[in-house]
C-alpha atoms as a PDB file:
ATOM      1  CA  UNK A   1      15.704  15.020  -0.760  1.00  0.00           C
ATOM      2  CA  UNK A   2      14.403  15.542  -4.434  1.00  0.00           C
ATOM      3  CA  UNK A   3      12.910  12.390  -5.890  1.00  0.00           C
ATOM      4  CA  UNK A   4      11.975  12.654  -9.682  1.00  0.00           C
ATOM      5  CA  UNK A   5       9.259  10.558  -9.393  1.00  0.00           C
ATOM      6  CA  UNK A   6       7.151  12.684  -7.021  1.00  0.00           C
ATOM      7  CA  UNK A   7       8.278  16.429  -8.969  1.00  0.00           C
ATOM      8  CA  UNK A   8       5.703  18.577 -11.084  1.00  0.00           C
ATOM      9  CA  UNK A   9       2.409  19.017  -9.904  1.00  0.00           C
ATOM     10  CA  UNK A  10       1.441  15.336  -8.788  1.00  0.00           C
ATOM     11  CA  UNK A  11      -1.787  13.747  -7.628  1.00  0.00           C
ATOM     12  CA  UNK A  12      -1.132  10.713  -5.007  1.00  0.00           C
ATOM     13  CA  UNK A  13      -3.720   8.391  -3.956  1.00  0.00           C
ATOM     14  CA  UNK A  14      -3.050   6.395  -0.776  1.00  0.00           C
ATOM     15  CA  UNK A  15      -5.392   3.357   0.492  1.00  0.00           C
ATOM     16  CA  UNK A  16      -4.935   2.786   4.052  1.00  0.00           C
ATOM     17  CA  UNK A  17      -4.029   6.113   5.615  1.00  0.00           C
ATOM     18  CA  UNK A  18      -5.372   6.049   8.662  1.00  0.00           C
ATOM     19  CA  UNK A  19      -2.743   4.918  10.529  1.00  0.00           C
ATOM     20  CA  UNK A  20       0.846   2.502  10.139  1.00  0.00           C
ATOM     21  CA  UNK A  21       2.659   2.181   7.166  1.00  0.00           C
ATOM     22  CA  UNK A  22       0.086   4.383   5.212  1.00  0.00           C
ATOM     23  CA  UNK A  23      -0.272   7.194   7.347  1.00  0.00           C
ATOM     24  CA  UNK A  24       3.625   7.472   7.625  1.00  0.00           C
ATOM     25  CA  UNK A  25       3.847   7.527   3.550  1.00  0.00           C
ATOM     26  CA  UNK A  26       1.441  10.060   3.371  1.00  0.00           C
ATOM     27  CA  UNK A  27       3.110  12.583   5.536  1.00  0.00           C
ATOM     28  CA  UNK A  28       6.457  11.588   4.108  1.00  0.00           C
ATOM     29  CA  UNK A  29       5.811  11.818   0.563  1.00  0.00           C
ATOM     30  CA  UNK A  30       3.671  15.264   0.917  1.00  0.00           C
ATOM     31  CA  UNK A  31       6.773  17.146   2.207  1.00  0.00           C
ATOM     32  CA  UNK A  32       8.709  15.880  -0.967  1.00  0.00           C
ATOM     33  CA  UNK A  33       5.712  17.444  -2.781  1.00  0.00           C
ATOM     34  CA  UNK A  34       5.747  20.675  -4.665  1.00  0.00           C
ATOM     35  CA  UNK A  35       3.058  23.185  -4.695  1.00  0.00           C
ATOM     36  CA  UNK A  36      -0.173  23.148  -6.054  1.00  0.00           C
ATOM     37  CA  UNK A  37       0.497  18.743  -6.018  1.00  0.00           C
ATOM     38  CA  UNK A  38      -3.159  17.102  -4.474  1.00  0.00           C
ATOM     39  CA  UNK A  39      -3.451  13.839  -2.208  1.00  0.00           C
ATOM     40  CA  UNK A  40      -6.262  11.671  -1.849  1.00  0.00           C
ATOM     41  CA  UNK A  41      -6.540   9.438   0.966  1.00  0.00           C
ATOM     42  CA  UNK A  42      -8.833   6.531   1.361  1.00  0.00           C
ATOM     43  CA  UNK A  43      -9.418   4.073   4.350  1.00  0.00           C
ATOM     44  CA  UNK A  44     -12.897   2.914   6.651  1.00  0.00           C
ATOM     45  CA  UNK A  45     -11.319   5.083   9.552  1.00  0.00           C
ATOM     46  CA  UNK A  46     -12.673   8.539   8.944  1.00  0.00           C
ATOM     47  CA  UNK A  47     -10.754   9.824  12.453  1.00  0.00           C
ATOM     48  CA  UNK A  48      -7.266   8.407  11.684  1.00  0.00           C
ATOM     49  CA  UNK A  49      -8.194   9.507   7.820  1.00  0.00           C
ATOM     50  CA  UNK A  50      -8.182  13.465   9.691  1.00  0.00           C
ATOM     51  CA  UNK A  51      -5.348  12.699  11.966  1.00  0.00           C
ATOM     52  CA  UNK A  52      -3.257  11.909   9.096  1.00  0.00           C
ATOM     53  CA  UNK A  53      -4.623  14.904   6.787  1.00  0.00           C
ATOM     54  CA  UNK A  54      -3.413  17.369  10.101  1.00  0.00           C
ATOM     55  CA  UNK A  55      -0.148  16.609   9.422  1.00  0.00           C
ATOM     56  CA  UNK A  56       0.283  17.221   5.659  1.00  0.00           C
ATOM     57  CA  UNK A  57       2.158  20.610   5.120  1.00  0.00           C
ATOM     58  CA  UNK A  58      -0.257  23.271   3.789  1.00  0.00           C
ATOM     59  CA  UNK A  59       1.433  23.977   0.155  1.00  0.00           C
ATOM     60  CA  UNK A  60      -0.080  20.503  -0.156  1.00  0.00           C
ATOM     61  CA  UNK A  61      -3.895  19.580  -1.050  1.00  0.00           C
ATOM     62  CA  UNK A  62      -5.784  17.095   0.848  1.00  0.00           C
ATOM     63  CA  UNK A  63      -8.695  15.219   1.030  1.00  0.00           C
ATOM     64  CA  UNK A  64     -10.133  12.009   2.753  1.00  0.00           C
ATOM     65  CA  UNK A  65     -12.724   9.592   1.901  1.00  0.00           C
ATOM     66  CA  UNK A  66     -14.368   6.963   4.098  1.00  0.00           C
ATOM     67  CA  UNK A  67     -14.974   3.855   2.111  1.00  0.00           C
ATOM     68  CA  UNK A  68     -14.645   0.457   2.789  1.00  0.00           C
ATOM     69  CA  UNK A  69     -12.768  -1.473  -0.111  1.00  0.00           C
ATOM     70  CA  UNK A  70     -13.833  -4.516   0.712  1.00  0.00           C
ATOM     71  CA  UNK A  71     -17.335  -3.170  -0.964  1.00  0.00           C
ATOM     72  CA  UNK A  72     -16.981  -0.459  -3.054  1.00  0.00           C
ATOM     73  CA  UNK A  73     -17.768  -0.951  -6.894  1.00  0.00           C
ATOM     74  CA  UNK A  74     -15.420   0.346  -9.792  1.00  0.00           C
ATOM     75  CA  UNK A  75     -17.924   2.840 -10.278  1.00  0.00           C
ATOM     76  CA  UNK A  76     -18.021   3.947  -6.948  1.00  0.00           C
ATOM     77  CA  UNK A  77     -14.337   4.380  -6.832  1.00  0.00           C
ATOM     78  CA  UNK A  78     -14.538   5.918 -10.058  1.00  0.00           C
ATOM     79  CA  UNK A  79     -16.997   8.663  -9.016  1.00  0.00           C
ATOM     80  CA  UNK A  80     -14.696   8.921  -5.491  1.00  0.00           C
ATOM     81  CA  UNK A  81     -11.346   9.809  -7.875  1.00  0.00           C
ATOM     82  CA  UNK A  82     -13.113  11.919 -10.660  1.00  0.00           C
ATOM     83  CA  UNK A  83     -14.830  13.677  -8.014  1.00  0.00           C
ATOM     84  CA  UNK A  84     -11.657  14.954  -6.748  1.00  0.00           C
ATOM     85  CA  UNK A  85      -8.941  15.718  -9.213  1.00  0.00           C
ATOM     86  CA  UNK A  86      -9.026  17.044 -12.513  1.00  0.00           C
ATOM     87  CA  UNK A  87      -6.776  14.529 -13.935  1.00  0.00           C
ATOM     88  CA  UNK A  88      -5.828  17.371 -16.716  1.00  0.00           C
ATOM     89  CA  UNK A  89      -4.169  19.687 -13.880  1.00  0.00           C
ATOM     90  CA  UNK A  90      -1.511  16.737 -13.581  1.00  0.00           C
ATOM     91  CA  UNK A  91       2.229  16.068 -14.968  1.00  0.00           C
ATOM     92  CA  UNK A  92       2.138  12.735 -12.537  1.00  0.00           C
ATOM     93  CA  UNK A  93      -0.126  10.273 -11.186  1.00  0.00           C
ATOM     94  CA  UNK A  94       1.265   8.198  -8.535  1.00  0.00           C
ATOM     95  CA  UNK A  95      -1.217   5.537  -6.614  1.00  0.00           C
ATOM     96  CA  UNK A  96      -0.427   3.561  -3.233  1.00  0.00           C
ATOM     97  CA  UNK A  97      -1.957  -0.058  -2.613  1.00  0.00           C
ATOM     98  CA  UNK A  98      -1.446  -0.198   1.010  1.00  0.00           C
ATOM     99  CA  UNK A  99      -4.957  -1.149   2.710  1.00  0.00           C
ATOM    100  CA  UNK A 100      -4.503  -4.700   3.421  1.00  0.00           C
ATOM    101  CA  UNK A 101      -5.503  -6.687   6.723  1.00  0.00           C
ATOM    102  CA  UNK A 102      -3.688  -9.673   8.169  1.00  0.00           C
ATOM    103  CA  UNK A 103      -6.728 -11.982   8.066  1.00  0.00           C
ATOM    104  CA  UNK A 104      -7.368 -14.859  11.075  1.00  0.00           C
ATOM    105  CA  UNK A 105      -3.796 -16.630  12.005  1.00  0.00           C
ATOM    106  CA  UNK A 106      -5.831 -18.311  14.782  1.00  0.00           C
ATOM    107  CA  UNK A 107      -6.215 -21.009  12.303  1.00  0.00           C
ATOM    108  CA  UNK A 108      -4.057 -23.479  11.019  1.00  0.00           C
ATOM    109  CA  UNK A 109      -4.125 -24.205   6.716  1.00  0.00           C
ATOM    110  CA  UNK A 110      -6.916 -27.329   7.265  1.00  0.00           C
ATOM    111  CA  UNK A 111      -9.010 -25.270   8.990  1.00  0.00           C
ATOM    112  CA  UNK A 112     -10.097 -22.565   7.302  1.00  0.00           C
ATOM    113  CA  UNK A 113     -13.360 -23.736   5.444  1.00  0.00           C
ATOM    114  CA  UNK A 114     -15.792 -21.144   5.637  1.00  0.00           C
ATOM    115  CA  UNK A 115     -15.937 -19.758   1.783  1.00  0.00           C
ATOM    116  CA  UNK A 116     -17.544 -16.462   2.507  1.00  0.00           C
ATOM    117  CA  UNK A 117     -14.215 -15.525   5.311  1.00  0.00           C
ATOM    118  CA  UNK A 118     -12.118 -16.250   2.439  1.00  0.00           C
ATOM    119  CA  UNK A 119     -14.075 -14.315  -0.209  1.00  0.00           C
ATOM    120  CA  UNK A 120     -13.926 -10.989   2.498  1.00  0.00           C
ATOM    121  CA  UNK A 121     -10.643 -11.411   2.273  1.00  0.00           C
ATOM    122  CA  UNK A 122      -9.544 -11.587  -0.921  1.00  0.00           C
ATOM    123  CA  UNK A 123     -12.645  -8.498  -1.749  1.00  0.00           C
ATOM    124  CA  UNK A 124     -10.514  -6.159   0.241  1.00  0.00           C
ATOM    125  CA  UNK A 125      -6.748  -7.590  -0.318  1.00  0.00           C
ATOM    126  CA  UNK A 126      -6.455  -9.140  -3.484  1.00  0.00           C
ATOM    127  CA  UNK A 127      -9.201  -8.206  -5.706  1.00  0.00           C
ATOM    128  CA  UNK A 128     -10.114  -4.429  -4.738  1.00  0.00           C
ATOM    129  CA  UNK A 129      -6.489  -3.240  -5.539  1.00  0.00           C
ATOM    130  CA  UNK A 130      -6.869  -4.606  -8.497  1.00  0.00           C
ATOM    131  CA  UNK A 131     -10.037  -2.635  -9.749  1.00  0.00           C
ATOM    132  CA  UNK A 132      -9.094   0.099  -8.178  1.00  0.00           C
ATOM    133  CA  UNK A 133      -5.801   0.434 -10.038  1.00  0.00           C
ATOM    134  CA  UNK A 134      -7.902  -0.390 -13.559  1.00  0.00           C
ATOM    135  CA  UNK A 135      -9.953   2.491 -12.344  1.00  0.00           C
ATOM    136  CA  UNK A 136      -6.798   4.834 -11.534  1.00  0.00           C
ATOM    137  CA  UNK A 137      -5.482   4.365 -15.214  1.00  0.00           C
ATOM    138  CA  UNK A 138      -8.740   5.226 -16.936  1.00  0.00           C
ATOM    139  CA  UNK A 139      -9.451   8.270 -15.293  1.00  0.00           C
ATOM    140  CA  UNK A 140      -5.488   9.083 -16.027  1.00  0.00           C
ATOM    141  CA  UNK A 141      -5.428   7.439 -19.150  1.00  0.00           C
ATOM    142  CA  UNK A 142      -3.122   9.922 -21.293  1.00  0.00           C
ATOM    143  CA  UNK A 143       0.152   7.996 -21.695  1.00  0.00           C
ATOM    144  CA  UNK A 144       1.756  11.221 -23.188  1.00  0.00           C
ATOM    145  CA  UNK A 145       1.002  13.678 -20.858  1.00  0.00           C
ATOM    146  CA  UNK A 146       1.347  11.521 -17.404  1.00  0.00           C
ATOM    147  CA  UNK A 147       3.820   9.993 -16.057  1.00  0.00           C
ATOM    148  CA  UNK A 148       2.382   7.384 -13.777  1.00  0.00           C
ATOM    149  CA  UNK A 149       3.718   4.901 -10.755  1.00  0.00           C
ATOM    150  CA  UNK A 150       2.010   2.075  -9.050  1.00  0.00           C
ATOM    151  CA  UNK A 151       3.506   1.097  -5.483  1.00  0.00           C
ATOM    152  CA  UNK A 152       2.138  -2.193  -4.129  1.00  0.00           C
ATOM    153  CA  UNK A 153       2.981  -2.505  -0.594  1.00  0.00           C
ATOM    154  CA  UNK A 154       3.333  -5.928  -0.465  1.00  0.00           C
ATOM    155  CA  UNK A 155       5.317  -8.583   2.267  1.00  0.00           C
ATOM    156  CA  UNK A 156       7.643 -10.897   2.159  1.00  0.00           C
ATOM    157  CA  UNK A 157       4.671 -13.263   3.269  1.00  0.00           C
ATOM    158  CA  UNK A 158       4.361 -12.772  -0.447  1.00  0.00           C
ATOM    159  CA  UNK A 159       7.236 -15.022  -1.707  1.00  0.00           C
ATOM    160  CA  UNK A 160       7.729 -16.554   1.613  1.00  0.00           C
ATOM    161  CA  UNK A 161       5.398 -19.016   3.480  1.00  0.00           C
ATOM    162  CA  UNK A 162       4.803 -18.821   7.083  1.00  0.00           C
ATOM    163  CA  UNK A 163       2.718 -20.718   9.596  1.00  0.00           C
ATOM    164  CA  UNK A 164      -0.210 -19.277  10.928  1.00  0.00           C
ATOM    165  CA  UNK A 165      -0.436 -17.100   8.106  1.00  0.00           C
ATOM    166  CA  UNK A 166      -2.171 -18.651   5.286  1.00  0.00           C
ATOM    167  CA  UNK A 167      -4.729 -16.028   4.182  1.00  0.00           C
ATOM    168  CA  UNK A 168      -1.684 -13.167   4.782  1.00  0.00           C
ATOM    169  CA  UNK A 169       0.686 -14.963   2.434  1.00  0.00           C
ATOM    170  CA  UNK A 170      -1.885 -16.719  -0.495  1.00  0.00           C
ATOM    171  CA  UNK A 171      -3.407 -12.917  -0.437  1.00  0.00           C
ATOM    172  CA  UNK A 172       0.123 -11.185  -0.685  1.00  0.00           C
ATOM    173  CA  UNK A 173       1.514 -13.365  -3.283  1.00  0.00           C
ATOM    174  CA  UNK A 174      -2.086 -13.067  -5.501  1.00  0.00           C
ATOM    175  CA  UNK A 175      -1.781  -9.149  -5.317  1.00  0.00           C
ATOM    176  CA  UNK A 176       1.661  -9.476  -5.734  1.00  0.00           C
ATOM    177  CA  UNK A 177       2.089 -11.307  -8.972  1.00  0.00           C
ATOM    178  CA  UNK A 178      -1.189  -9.399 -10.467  1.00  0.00           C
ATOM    179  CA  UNK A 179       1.173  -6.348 -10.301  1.00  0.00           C
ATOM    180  CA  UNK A 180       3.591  -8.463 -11.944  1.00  0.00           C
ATOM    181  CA  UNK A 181       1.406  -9.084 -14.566  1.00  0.00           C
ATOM    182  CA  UNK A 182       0.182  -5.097 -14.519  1.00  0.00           C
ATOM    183  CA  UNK A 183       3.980  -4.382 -14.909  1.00  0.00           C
ATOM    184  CA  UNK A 184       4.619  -6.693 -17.847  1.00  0.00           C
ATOM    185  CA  UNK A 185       1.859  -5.049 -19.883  1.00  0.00           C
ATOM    186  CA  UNK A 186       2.257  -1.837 -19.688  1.00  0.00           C
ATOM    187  CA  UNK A 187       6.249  -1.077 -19.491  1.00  0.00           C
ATOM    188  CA  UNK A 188       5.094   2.716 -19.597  1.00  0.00           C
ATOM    189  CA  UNK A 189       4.131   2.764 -15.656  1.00  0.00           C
ATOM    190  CA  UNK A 190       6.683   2.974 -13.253  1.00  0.00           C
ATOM    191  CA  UNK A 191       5.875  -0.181 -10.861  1.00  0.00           C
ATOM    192  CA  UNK A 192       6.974  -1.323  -7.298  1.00  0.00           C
ATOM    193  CA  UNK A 193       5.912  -4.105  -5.161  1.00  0.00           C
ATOM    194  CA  UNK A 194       7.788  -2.670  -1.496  1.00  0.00           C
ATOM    195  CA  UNK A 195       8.071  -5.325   1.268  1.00  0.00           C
ATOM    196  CA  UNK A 196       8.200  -2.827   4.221  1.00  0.00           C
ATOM    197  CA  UNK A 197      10.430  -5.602   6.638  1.00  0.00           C
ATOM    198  CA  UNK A 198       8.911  -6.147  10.098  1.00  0.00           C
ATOM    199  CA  UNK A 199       7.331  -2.462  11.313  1.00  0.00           C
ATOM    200  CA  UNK A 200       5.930  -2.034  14.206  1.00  0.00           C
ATOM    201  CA  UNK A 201       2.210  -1.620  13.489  1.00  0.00           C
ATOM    202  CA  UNK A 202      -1.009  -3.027  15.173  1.00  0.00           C
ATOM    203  CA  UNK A 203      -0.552  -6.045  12.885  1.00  0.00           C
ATOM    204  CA  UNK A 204       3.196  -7.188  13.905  1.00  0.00           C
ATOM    205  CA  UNK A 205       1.397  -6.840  17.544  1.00  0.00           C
ATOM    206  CA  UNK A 206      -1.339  -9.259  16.382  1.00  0.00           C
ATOM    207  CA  UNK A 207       0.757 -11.842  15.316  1.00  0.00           C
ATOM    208  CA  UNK A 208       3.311 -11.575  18.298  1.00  0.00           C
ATOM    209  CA  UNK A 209      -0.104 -12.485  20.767  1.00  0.00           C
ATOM    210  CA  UNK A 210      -2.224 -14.325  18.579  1.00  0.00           C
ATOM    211  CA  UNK A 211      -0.426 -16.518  15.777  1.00  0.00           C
ATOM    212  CA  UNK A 212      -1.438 -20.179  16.307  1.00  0.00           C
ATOM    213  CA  UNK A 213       1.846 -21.713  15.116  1.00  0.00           C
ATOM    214  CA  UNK A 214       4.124 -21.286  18.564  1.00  0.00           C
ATOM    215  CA  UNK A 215       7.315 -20.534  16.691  1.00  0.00           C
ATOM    216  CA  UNK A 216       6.153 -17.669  14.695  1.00  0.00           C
ATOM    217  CA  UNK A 217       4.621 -16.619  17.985  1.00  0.00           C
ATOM    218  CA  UNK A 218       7.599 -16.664  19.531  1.00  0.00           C
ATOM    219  CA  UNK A 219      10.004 -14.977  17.296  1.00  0.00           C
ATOM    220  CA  UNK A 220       7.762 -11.881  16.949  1.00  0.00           C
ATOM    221  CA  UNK A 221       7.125 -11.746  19.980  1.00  0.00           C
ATOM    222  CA  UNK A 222      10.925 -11.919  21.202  1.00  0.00           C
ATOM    223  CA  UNK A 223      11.909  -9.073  18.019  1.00  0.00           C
ATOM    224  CA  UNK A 224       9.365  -6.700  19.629  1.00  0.00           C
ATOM    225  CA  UNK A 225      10.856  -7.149  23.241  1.00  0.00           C
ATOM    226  CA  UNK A 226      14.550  -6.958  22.250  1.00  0.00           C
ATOM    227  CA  UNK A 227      12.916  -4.000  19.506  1.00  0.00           C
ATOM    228  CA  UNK A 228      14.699  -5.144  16.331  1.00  0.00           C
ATOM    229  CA  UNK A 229      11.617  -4.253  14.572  1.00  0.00           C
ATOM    230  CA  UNK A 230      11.542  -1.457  12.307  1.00  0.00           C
ATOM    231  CA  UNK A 231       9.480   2.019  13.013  1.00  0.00           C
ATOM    232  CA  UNK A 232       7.130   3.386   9.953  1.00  0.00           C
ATOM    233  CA  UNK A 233       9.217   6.065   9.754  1.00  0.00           C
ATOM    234  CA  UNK A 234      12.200   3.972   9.430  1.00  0.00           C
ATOM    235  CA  UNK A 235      10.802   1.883   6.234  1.00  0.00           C
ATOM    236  CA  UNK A 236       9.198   4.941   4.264  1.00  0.00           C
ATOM    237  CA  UNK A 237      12.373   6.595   4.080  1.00  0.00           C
ATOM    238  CA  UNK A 238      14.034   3.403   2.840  1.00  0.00           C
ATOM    239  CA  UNK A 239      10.872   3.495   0.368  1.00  0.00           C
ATOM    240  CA  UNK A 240      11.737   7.173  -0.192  1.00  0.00           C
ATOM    241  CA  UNK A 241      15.392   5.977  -0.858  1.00  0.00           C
ATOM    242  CA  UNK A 242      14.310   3.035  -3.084  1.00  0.00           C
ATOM    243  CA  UNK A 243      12.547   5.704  -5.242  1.00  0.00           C
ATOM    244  CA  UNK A 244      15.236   8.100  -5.170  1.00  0.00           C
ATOM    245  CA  UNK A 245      17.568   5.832  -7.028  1.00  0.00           C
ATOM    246  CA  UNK A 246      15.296   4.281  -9.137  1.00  0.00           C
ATOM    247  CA  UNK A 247      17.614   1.032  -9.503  1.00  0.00           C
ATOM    248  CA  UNK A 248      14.792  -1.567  -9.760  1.00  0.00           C
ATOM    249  CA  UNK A 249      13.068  -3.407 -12.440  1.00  0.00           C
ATOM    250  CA  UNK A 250       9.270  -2.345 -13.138  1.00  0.00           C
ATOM    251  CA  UNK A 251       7.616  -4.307 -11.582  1.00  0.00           C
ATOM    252  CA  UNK A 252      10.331  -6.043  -9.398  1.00  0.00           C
ATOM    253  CA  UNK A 253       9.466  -7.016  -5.868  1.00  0.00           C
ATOM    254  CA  UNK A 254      12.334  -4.576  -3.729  1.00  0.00           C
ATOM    255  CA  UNK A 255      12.464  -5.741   0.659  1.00  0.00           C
ATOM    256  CA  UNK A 256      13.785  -2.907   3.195  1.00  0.00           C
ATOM    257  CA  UNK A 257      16.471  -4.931   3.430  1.00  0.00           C
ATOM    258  CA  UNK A 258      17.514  -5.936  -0.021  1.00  0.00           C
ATOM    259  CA  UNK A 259      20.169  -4.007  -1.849  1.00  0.00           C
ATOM    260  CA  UNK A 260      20.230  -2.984  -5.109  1.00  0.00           C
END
C-alpha cells in the first residue's frame, strides 16, 4: 500500500523501538519504504533495539542508538541525529514520539508527593519529546526541500481522565497539546497525535495487575481475558491507514477507533 507521506528517499526516526507499539511501526513503515530511505531507532534497550533492526527489509538502512531520554541533552541528541544522516540526501523527514512509560498507578492523585518521581517523569514523557523534536527540525531545517511529519503517539488518557492513572494522563495531555501548539505554528509540517486504542503491550498488562483504582483494574483485566484488546500489528496498520488518506487536521488528535 503506497502512502505519499513515506515516498522518496525518507529518513524516519523512531523513539521507543525496542519492543510494542514502536517496534511494530518500525517494521511496518520500513516495508512501505523505498530504496536508499534510512531509519534511526532510539530506546535504553540496546537488545530489543537489534531485535527490531533484524527485521527491517534490507533495501532499507538501519541503525540503533542506546540512550536514555529521560537524560540526554539537546546536544547530545543533536550529535546522535547529525551523526547519522546527512539531512541533504533527504526529500522527507518523518519523526516518531513513541517512548513513553506508564508511570506508578499504585498511587491514588493525593498521594503522589515526591517532586523528583514527578520530574523523571515528565524528563522522559513530556519534556524530552519536546527537545528532541526542536532538535529534529534544526538539523532538517530546509522548509523547501523537506517535506516533514511529526507523529505523537499519544492516548486517549490524553483527553480522558482515568483513575489510577494520574501521571499517564497529566503527561499525555502535556505532550499532547505541546504538539498542538507545534502544529499551530508551523502549518508547513504534517502533524499527528495517534491514540493507538487498547494494544496489548507490557503496559495494558501493568495496569490489568497493578492499577490501584479496582474498576479500572477490573475492566482491563476482563478485555485481556475475553481478548478485545487490540494487537500492535492491528493499530499500526490503522496508523498506516490514517496516513494513507490523509483526512485529518495538522495537528488533530485521530483514536484507532475514530472515523474520519
Amino acid at each position: 500500500m503506497a502512502v505519499e507521506i513515506l515516498t522518496g528517499k525518507v529518513f524516519l526516526l523512531i523513539t521507543g523501538a525496542s519492543q510494542g507499539i514502536g517496534q511494530q511501526i518500525a517494521i511496518t513503515f520500513s516495508k512501505l519504504l523505498e530504496k536508499d530511505s534510512r531509519i534511526l531507532l532510539l530506546a535504553r534497550n540496546e537488545n530489543g533495539l537489534r531485535e527490531t533492526a533484524g527485521k527491517i527489509p534490507s533495501h532499507v538502512s538501519v541503525e540503533c542508538v542506546n540512550v536514555d531520554l529521560s537524560v540526554a541533552t539537546a546536544d547530545e541528541l543533536t550529535g546522535i541525529i547529525e551523526k547519522s544522516v546527512d539531512p541533504s540526501k533527504y526529500d522527507r523527514a518523518v519523526i516518531v514520539h513513541n517512548a513513553g512509560t506508564i508511570g506508578d498507578i499504585s498511587k491514588m492523585t493525593t498521594e503522589m508527593l515526591d517532586f523528583d518521581i514527578w520530574r523523571k517523569y515528565y524528563d522522559l514523557n513530556v519534556f524530552s519529546p519536546a527537545v528532541l523534536n526542536s532538535v529534529f527540525m534544526k538539523i532538517f531545517n530546509d522548509d523547501n526541500k523537506y517535506k516533514k511529519v511529526v507523529i505523537n503517539i499519544s492516548s486517549l488518557c490524553g483527553v480522558k481522565p482515568m483513575k489510577s492513572m494520574g501521571y499517564y494522563c497529566s503527561g499525555k495531555a502535556a505532550r499532547e497539546l505541546y504538539f498542538h501548539v507545534f502544529a499551530e505554528e508551523f502549518p508547513q509540517v504534517n502533524v499527528l497525535n495517534y491514540a493507538p486504542g487498547p494494544v496489548e503491550t507490557n503496559m495494558l498488562k501493568t495496569v490489568a495487575e497493578t492499577a490501584v483504582d479496582v474498576e479500572l483494574r477490573k475492566y482491563m483485566s476482563d478485555m485481556r481475558q475475553e481478548k478485545k484488546q487490540l494487537t500492535t500489528d492491528q493499530t499500526v496498520n490503522r496508523l498506516v491507514g490514517i496516513l494513507k488518506e490523509q483526512k485529518y487536521k495538522s495537528g488533530a488528535h485521530v483514536d484507532y477507533f475514530d472515523e474520519i
